[in-house]
Protein backbone atom coordinates (compact mmCIF):
# COMPACT_ATOMS: atom_id res chain seq x y z
CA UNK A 1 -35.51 76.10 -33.27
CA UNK A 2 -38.52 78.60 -34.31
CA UNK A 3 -41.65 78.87 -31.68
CA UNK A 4 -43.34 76.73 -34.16
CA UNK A 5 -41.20 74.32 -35.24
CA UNK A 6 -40.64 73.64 -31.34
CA UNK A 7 -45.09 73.19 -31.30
CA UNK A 8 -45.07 71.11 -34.43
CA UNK A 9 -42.19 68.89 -32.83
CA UNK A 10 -44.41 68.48 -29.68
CA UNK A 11 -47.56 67.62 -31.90
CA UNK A 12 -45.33 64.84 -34.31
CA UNK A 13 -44.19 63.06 -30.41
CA UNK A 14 -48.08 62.96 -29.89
CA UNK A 15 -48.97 61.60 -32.99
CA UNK A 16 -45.92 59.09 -32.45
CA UNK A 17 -47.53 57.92 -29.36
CA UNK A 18 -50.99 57.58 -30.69
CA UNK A 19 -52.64 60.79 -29.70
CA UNK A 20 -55.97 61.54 -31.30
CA UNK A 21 -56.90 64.68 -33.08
CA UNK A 22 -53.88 66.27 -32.38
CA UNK A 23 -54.10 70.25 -33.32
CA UNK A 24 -51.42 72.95 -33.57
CA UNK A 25 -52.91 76.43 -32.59
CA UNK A 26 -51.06 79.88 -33.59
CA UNK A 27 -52.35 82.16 -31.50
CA UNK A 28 -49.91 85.00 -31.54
CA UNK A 29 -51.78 88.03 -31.39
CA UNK A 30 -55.22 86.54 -29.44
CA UNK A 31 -53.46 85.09 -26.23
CA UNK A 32 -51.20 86.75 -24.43
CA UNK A 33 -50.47 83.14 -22.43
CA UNK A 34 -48.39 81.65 -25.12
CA UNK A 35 -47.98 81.96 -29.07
CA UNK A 36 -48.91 78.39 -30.23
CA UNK A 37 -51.13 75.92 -27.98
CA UNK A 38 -50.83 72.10 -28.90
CA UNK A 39 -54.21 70.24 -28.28
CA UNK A 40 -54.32 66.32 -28.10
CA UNK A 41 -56.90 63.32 -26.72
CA UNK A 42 -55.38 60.10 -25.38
CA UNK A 43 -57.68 57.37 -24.83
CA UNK A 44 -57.50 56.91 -20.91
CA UNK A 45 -55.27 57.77 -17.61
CA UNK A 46 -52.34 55.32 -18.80
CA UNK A 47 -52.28 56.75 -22.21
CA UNK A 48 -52.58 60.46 -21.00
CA UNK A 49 -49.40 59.68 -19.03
CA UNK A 50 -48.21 58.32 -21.62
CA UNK A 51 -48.51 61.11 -24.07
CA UNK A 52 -46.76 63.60 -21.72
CA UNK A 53 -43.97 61.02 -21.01
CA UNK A 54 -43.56 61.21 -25.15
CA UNK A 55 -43.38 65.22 -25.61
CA UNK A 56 -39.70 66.72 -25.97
CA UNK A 57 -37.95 67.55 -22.79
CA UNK A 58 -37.44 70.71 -21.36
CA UNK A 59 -41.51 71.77 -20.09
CA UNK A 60 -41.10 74.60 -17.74
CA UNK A 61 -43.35 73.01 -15.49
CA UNK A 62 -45.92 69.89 -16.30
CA UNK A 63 -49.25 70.09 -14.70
CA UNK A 64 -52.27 67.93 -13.61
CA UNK A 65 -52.89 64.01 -13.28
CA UNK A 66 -53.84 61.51 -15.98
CA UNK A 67 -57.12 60.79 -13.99
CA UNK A 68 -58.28 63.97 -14.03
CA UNK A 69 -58.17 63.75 -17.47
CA UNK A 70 -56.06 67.16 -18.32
CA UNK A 71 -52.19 67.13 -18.49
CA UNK A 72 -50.60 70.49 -19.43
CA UNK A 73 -46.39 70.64 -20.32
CA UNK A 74 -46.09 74.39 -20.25
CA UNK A 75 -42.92 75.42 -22.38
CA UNK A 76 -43.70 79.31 -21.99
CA UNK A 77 -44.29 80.09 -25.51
CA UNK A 78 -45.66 76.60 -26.21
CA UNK A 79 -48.05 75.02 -24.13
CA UNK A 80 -49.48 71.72 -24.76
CA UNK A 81 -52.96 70.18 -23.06
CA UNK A 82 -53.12 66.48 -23.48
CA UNK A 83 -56.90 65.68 -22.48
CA UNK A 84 -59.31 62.32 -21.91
CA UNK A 85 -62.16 62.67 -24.93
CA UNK A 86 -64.47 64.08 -21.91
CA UNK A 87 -62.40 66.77 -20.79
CA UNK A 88 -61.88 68.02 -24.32
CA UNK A 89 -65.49 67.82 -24.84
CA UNK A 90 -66.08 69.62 -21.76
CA UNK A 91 -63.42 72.54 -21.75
CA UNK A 92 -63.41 73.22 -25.66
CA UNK A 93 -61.02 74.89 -25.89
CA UNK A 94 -60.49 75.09 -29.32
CA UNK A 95 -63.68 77.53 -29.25
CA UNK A 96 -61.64 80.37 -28.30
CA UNK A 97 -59.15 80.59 -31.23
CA UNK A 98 -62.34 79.61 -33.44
């Protein structure tokens, strides 16, 4: 499976669990972190927990609690961030691939 066939895999489980505004990111050649970054917004703590619980297995390493409102499944060369509405208000990070 292709880098971003593996991201748009993770991004369909998201939208299968009811993620909101879920975005696929290639950013091969502007991160040196990862090639594709999967952005989503669950509703609250349950549903952030949720969300993760939904995304293919395999993460390298899963990181953060649903009440602080940022979950991130780290497959090297995908990473997905599964936020509250606040926290992807507040960290933006879509405005660094912009």
């Amino acid at each position: 499976m292709s880098l971003e066939e593996q991201a748009r895999e993770s991004a369909k489980a998201l939208e299968d669990a009811k993620a909101v505004d879920v975005k696929v990111y290639d950013v091969r050649g502007k991160s040196s972190l990862a090639d594709f970054f999967v952005v989503a917004t669950g509703a609250a703590a349950p549903h952030l927990k949720a969300l993760v619980k939904a995304l293919p297995k395999g993460a390298y390493r899963v990181s953060g609690a649903p009440e602080s409102g940022w979950i991130v499944a780290d497959y090297v060369d995908v990473v997905v961030h599964v936020f509250s509405p606040e926290a992807r208000a507040y960290y933006a990070l879509e405005k660094l691939w912009a």
